[in-house]
Protein backbone atom coordinates (compact mmCIF):
# COMPACT_ATOMS: atom_id res chain seq x y z
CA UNK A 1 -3.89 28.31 -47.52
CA UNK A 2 -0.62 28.01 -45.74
CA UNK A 3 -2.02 29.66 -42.78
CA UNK A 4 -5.02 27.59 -42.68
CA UNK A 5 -2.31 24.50 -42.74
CA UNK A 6 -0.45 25.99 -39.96
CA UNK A 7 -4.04 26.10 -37.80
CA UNK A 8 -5.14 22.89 -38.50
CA UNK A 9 -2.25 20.77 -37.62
CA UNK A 10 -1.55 22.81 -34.21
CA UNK A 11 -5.27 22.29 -33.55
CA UNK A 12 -4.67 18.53 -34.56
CA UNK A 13 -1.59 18.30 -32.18
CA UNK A 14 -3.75 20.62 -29.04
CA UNK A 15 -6.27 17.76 -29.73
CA UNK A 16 -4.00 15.17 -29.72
CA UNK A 17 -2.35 15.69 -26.90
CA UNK A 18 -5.78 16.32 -24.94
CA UNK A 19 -6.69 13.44 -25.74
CA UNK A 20 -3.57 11.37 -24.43
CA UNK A 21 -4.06 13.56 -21.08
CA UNK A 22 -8.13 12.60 -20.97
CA UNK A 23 -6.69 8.71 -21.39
CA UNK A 24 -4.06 8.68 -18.92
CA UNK A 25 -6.15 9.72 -15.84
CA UNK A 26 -9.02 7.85 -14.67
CA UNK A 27 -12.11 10.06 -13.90
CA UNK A 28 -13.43 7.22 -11.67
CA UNK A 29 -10.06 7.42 -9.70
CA UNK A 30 -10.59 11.03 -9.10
CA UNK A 31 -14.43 10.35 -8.33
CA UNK A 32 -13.61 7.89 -5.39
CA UNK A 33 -10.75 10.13 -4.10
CA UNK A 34 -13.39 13.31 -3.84
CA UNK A 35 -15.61 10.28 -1.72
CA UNK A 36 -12.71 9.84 0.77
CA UNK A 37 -14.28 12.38 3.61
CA UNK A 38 -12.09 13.68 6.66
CA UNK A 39 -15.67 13.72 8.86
CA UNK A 40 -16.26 9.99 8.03
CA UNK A 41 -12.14 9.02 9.30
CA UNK A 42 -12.14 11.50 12.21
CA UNK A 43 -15.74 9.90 13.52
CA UNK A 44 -14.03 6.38 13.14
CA UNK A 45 -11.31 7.09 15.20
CA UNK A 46 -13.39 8.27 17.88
CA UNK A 47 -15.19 5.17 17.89
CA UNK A 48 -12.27 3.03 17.64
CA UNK A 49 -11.02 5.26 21.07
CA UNK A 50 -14.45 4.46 22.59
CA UNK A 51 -13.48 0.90 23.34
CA UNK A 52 -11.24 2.18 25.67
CA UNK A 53 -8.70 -0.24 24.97
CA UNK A 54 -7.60 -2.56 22.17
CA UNK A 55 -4.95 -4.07 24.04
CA UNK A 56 -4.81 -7.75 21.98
CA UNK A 57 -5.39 -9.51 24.97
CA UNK A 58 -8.22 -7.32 26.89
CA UNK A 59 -11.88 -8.23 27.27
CA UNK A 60 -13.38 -10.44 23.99
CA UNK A 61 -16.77 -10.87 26.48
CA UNK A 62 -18.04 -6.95 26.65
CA UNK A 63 -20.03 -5.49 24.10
CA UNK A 64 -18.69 -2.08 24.32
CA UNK A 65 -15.63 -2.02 25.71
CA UNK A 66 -12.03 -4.01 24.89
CA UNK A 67 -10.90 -5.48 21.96
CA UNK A 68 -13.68 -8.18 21.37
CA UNK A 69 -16.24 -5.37 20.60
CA UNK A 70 -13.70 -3.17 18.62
CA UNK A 71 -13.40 -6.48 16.61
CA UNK A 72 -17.67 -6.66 15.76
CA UNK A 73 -17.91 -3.27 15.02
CA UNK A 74 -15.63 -2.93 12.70
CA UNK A 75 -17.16 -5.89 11.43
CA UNK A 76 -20.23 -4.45 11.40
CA UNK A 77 -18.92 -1.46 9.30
CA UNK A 78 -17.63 -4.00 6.65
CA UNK A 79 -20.98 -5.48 6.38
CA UNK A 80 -22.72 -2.41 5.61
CA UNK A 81 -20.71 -1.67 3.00
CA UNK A 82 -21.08 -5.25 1.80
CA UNK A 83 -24.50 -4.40 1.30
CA UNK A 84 -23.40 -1.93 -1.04
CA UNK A 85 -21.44 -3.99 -3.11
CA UNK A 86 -24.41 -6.08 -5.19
CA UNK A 87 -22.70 -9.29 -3.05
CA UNK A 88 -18.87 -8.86 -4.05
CA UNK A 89 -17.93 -7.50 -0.13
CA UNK A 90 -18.16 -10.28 2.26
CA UNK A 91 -16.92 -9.90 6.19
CA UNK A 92 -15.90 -11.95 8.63
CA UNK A 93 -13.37 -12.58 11.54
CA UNK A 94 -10.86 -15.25 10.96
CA UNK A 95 -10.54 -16.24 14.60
CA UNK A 96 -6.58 -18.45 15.12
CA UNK A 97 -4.83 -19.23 18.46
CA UNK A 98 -1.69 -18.36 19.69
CA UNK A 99 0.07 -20.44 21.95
CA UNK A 100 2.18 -19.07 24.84
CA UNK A 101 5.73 -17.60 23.92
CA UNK A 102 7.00 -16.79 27.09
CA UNK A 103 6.72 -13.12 26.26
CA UNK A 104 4.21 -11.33 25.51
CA UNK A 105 1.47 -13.65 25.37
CA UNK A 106 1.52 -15.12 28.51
CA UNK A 107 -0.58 -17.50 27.95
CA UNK A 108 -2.80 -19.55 24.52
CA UNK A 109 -4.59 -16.82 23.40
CA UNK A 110 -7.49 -16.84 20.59
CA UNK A 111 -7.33 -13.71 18.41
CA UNK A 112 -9.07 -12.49 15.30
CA UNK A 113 -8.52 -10.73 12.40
CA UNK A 114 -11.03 -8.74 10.69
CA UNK A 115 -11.61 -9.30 6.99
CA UNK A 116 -13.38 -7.92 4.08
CA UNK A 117 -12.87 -9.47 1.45
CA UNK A 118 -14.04 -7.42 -2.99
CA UNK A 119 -13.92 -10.54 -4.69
CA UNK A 120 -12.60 -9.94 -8.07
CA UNK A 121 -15.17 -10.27 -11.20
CA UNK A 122 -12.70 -12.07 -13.59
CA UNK A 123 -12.61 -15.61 -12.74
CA UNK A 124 -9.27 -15.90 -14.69
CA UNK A 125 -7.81 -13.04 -12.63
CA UNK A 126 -6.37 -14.47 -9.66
CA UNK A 127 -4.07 -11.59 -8.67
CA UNK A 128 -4.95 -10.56 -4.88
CA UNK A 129 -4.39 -6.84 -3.25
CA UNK A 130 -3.97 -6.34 0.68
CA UNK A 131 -4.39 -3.18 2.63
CA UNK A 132 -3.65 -3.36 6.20
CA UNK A 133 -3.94 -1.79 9.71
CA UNK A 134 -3.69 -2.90 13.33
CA UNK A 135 -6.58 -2.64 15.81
CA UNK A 136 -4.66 -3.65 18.76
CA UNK A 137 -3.83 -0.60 20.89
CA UNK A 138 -1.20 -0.14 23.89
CA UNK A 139 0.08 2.16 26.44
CA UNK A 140 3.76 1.97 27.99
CA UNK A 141 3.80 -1.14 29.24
CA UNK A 142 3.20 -3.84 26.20
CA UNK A 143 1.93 -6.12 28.84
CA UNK A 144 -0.95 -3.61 30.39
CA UNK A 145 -4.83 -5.17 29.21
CA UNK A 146 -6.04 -2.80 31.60
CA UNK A 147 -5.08 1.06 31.42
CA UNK A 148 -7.16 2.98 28.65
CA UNK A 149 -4.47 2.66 25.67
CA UNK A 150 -7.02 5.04 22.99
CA UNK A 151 -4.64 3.66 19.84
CA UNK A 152 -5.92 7.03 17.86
CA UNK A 153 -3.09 7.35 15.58
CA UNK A 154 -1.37 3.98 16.13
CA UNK A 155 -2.90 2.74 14.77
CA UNK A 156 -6.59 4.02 14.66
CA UNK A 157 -5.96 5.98 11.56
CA UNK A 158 -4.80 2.53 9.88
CA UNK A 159 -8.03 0.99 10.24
CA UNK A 160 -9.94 4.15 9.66
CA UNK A 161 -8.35 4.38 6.06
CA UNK A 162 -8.92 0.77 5.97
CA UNK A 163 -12.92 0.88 6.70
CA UNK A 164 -13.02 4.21 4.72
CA UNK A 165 -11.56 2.67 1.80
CA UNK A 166 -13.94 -0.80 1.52
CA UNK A 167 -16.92 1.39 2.25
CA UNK A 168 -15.54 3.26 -1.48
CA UNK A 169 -14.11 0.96 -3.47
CA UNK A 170 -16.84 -1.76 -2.40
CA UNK A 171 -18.99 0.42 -4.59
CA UNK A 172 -17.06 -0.77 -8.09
CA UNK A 173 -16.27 -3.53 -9.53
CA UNK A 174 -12.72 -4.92 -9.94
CA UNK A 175 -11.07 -7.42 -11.79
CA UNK A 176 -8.63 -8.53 -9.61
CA UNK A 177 -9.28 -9.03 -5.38
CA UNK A 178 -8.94 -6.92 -2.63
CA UNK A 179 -8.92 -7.75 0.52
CA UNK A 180 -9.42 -4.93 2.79
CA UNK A 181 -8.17 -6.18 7.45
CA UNK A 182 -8.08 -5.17 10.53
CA UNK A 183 -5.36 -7.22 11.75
CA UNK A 184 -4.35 -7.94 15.99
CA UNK A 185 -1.51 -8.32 17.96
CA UNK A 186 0.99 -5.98 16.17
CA UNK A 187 1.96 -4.80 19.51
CA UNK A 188 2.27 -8.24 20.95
CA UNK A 189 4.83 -9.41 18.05
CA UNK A 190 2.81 -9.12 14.33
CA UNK A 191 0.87 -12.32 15.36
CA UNK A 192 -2.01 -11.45 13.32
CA UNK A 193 -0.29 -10.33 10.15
CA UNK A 194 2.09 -13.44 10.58
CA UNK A 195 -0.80 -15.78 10.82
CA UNK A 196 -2.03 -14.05 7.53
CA UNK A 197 0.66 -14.09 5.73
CA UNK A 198 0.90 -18.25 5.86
CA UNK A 199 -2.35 -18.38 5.61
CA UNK A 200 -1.79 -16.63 2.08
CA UNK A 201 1.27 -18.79 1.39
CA UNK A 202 -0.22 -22.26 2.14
CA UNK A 203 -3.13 -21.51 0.34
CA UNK A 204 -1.18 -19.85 -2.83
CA UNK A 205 -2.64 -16.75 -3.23
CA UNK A 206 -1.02 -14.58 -5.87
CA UNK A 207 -0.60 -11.63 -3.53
CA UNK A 208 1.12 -8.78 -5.72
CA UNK A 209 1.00 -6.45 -3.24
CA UNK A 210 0.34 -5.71 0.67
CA UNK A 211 0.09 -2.28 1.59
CA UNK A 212 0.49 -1.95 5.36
CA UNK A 213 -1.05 1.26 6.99
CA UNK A 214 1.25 2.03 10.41
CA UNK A 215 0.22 5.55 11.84
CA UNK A 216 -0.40 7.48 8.85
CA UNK A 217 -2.23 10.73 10.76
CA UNK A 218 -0.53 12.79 12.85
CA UNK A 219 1.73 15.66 11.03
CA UNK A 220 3.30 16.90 14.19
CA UNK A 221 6.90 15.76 15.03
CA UNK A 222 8.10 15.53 18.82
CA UNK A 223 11.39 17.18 20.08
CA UNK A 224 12.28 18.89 16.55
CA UNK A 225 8.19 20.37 16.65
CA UNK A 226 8.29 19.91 12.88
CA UNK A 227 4.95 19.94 11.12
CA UNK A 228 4.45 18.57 7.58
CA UNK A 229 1.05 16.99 5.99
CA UNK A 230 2.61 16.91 2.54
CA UNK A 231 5.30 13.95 2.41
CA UNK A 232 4.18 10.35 3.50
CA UNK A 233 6.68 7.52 4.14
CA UNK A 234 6.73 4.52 1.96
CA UNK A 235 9.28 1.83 3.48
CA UNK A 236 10.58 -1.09 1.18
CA UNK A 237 13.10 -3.77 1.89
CA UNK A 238 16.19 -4.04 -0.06
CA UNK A 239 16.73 -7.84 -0.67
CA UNK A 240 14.01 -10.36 -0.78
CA UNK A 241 13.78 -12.40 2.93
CA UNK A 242 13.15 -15.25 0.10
CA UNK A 243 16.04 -14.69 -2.22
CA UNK A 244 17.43 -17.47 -3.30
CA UNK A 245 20.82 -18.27 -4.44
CA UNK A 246 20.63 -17.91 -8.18
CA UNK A 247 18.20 -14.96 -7.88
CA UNK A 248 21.42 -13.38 -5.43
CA UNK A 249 23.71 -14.38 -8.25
CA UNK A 250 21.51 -11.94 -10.86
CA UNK A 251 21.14 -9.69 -8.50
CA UNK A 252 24.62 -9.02 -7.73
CA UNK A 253 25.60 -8.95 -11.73
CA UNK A 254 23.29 -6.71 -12.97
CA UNK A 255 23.52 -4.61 -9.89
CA UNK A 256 19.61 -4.95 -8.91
CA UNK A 257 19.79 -4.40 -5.22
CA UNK A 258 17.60 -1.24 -5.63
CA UNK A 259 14.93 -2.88 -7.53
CA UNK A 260 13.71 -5.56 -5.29
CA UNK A 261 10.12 -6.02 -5.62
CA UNK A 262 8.96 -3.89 -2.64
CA UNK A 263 10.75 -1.30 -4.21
CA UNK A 264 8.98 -1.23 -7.09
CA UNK A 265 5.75 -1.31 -5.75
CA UNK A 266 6.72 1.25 -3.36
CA UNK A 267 7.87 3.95 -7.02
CA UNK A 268 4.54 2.78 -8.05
CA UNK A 269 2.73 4.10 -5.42
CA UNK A 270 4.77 7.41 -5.32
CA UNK A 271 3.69 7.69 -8.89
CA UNK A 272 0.26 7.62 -8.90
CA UNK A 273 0.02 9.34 -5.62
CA UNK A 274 1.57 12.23 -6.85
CA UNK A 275 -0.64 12.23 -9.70
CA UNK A 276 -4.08 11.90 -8.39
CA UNK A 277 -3.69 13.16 -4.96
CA UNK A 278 -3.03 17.26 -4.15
CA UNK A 279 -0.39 17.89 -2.15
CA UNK A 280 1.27 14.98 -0.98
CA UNK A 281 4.64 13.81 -2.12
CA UNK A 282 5.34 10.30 -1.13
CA UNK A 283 9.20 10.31 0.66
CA UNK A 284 10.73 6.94 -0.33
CA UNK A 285 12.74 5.42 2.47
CA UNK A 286 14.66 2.45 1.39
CA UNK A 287 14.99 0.34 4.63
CA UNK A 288 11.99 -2.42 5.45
CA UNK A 289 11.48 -0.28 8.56
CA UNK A 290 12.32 2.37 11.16
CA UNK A 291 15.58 1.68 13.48
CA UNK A 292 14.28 -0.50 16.16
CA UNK A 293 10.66 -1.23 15.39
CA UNK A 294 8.39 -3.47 13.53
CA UNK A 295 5.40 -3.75 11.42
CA UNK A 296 2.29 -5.72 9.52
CA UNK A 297 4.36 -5.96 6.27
CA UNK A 298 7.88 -7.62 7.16
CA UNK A 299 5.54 -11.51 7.72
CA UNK A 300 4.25 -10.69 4.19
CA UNK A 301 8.03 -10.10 3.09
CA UNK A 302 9.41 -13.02 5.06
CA UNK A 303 6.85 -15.36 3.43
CA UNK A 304 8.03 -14.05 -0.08
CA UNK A 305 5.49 -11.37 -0.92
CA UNK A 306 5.53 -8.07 -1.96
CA UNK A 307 4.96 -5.54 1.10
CA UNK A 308 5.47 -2.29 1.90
CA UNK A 309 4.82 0.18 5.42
CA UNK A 310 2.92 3.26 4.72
CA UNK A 311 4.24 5.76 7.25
CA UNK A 312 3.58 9.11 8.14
CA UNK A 313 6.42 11.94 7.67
CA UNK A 314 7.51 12.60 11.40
CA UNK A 315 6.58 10.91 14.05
CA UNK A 316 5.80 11.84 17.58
CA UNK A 317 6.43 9.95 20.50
CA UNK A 318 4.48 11.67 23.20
CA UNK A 319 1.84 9.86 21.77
CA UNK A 320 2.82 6.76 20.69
CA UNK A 321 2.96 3.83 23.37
CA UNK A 322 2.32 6.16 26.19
CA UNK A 323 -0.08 6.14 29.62
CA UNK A 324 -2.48 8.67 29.73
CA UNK A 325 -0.65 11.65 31.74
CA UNK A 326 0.56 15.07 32.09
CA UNK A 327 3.67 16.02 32.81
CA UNK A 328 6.14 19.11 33.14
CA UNK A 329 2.63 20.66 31.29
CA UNK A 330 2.90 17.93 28.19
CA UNK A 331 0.22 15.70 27.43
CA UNK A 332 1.13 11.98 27.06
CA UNK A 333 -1.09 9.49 24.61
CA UNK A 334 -2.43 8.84 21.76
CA UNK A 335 -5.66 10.79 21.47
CA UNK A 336 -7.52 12.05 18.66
CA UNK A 337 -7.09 15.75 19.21
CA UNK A 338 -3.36 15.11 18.41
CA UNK A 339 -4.07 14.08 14.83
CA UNK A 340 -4.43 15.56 11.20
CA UNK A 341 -7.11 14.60 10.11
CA UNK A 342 -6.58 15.97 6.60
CA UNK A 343 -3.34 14.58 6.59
CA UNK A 344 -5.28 11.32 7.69
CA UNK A 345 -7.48 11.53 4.05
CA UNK A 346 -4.45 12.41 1.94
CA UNK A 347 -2.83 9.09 3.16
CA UNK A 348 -5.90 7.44 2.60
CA UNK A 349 -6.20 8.75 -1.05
CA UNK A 350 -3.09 7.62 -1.88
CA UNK A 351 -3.73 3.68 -0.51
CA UNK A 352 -6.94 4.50 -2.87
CA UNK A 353 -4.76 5.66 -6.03
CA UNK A 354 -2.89 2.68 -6.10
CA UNK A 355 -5.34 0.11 -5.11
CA UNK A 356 -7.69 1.31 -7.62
CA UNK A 357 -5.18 1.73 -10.35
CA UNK A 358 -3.69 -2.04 -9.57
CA UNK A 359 -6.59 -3.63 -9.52
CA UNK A 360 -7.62 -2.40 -13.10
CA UNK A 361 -4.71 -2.79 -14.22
CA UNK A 362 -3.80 -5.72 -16.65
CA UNK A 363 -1.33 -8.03 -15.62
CA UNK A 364 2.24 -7.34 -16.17
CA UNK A 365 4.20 -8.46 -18.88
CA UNK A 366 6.43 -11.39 -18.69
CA UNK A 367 9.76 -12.98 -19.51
CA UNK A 368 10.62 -8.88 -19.82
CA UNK A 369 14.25 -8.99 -20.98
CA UNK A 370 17.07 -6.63 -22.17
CA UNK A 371 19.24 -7.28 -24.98
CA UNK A 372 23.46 -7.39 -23.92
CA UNK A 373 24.41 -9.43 -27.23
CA UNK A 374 26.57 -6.68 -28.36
CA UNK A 375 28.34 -3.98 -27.04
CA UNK A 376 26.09 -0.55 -28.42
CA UNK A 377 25.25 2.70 -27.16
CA UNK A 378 21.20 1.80 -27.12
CA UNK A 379 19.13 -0.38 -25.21
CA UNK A 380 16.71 -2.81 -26.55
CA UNK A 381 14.37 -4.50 -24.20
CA UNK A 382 11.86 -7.44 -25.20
CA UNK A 383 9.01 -8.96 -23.35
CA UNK A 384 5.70 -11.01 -24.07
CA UNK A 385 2.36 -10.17 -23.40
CA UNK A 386 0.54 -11.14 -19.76
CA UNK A 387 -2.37 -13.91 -19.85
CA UNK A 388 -5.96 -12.63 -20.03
CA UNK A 389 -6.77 -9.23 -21.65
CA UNK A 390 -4.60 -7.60 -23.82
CA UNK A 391 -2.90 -3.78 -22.82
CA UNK A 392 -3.71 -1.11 -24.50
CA UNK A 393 0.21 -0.52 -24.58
CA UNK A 394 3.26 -1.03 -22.44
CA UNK A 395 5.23 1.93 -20.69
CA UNK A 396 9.21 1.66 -20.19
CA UNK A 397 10.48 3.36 -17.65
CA UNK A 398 14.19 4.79 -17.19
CA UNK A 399 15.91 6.61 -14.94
CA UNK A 400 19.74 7.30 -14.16
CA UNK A 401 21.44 4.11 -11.90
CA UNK A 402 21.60 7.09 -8.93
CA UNK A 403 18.27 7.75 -8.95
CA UNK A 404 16.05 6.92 -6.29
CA UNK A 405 12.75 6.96 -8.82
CA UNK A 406 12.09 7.37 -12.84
CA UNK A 407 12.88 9.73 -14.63
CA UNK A 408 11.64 9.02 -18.18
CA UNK A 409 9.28 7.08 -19.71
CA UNK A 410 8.61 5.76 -23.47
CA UNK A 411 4.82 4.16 -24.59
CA UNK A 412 5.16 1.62 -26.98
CA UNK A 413 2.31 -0.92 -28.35
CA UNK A 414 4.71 -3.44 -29.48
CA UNK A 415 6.31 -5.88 -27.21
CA UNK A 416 9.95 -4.63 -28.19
CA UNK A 417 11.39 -0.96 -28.15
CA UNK A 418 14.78 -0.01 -28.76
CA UNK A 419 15.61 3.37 -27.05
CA UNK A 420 18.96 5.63 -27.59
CA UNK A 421 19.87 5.60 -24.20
CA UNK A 422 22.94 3.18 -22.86
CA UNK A 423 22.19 0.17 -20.58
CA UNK A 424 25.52 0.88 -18.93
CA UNK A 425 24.20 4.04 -17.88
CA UNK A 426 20.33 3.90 -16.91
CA UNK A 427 18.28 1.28 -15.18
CA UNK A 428 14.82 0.11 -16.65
CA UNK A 429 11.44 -1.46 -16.27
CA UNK A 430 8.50 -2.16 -18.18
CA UNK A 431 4.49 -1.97 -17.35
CA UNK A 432 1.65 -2.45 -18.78
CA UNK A 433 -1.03 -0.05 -19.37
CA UNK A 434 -5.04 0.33 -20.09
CA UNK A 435 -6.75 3.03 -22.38
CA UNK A 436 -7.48 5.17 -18.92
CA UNK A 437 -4.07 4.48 -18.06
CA UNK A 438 -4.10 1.81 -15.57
CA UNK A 439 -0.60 0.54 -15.57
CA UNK A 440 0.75 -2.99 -13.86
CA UNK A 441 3.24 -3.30 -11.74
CA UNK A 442 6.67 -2.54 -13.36
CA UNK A 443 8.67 -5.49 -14.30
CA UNK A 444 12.72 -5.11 -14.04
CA UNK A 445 14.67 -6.89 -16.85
CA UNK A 446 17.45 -9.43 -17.08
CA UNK A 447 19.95 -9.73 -19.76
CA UNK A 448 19.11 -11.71 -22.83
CA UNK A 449 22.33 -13.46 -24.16
């Protein structure tokens, strides 16, 4: 009898737990990652290095070469999948002029961005996801519309994860909206992302997150010759551009100057990429960028939204920004036979991971506090639940204040917990999360009084 006891409850707890592992994993997820093919990215990137240039101010007029015809077919890529997507993928190119800055566009130019836009099916969900790359392509001189500037990796692979990914997720319907662009004239000073990004803010879209794709296939590093297509770079500023004076005042007295938003999101993507995608560990980098460069996500920051820069792991500069040459028997440009294009669908898959797993998501919780009413040795943190459907739970996360990511996390379906672990000594957040495991974006606390 005892022994039959013993049996059942370890069968009960093998059970148990299976069942929490079957809940907190998303078969669909993993369905749509094994869809993500490297033949379908490396044959966009030769297309994309067809047009011979995408210089953001060469030839709109030609059909098949410049950046005018890069422009319409990759708009015509977005409309097959639209037709795909029983009418929730619509294209389009938002066309916008740029007037002369005495720079690098020399004089008003008209430029596009590409768009695709998965409405969202819940008309009370008005949360909006961006994934970006740049189409615009270059060789050493910025200023060059001319010279054949093939953009492969920089940033070919961008938009190839970009197209690859609407083609996908156009397939499924999601509650909240993606919106899936080719954006122009990175190289001429992030015109198109800039024009974007105000666009967004004038017209008050609840952007929770931008995910900008900047070269995110080539594994090969120049001058050290290191080669690595496990780790991908996720950059994220430290304070808000936005910040204003009494969020700097909380800030500063609770010590929060590694949990800006961007940060967040950019632990959340390390998170699920790590758990859905095979070998690739996500290398947080906590500045908004590299030492003297630029990208598609710092207008999104400076207009007060959450961005990040999806990177690959090392860099190589033979091929980035360079004419078409050979010399001292090296090979200058950026051509496709310099890329990975494994590496190329292992960054893709993770854009997918946390796209997909933000978009089902429910909404985070709000007015998420923690308790500093008394001096004690535990830490209680309260929140309320987010509008529209209810979580399945909420998931508070922990880890030690030197810690670059979490460490420990407790499930809860209450909208309290009290955990024996100091507040002096651990930082916290809290997410929501679905029965497959979905979870928000994590919410960092202030003190409650």
């Amino acid at each position: 009898m005892k022994k039959t006891l013993f049996y059942s409850i370890i069968s009960f707890l093998f059970f148990s737990q299976l069942s929490i592992s079957q809940v907190s994993e998303d078969p669909e997820i993993r369905k749509m990652i094994s869809e993500i093919k490297t033949e379908n990215l490396e044959a966009t990137i030769h297309k994309l290095v067809s047009f011979g240039t995408r210089h953001t101010l060469s030839d709109t007029k030609s059909k098949t070469k410049g950046v005018g015809a890069a422009q319409q077919w990759v708009k015509s890529e977005f409309d097959k999948a639209a037709l795909e997507s029983g009418g929730r993928l619509t294209a389009a190119i938002d066309y916008f002029t740029v007037k002369a800055d005495g720079k690098r566009i020399p004089v008003d130019s008209q430029l596009g961005n590409v768009m695709a836009t998965l409405k969202g099916t819940d008309p009370t969900d008005n949360r909006v996801l961006i994934i970006s790359g740049h189409l615009d392509s270059r060789v050493s001189d910025v200023m060059n519309v001319k010279s054949t500037a093939p953009g492969a990796n920089d940033d070919g692979s961008g938009v190839a994860a970009v197209i690859e990914l609407a083609k996908v997720m156009s397939k499924r319907s999601f509650p909240a909206t993606i919106i899936f662009v080719a954006v122009v004239g990175e190289e001429q000073g992030l015109y198109g992302a800039r024009h974007l990004a105000e666009l967004a803010k004038a017209s008050n879209w609840n952007i929770i997150a931008m995910l900008n794709n900047d070269m995110i296939g080539n594994s090969l590093s120049s001058g050290t010759n290191l080669r690595d297509n496990t780790q991908l770079r996720v950059f994220s500023e430290t304070i808000p551009y936005l910040e204003t004076e009494d969020e700097a005042k909380m800030r500063k007295s609770i010590n929060r100057d590694n949990d800006s938003p961007s940060r967040l999101l950019a632990r959340y993507i390390k998170t699920v990429t790590e758990q859905y995608v095979d070998q690739l560990t996500v290398k947080l980098v906590y500045r908004n960028d590299r030492f003297l460069r630029g990208g598609d996500h710092t207008p999104f920051s400076q207009n007060g939204f959450t961005a990040v820069r999806l990177c690959e792991m090392n860099e190589n500069f033979d091929h980035q920004h360079q004419d078409l040459r050979t010399e001292n028997n090296i090979v200058y440009g950026d051509l496709p036979e310099f890329m990975d294009f494994e590496y190329l669908r292992k960054n893709t898959c993770a854009n997918l991971a946390a796209l997909a797993n933000l978009a089902w998501s429910s909404k985070a919780p709000v007015n998420v506090g923690i308790e500093v009413k008394k001096l004690s040795n535990s830490s209680t943190l309260i929140w309320s639940a987010p509008e529209g459907n209810k979580p399945f739970g909420y998931q508070v996360l922990m880890r030690e204040t030197a810690s670059s990511h979490w460490e420990k996390t407790f499930f809860t379906k209450d909208t309290q917990i009290e955990i024996p672990y100091s507040k002096d000594n651990y930082f916290f957040a809290v997410q929501a999360v679905d029965a497959l495991g979905h979870t928000s974006l994590p919410v960092f606390p202030i003190p409650i009084r």
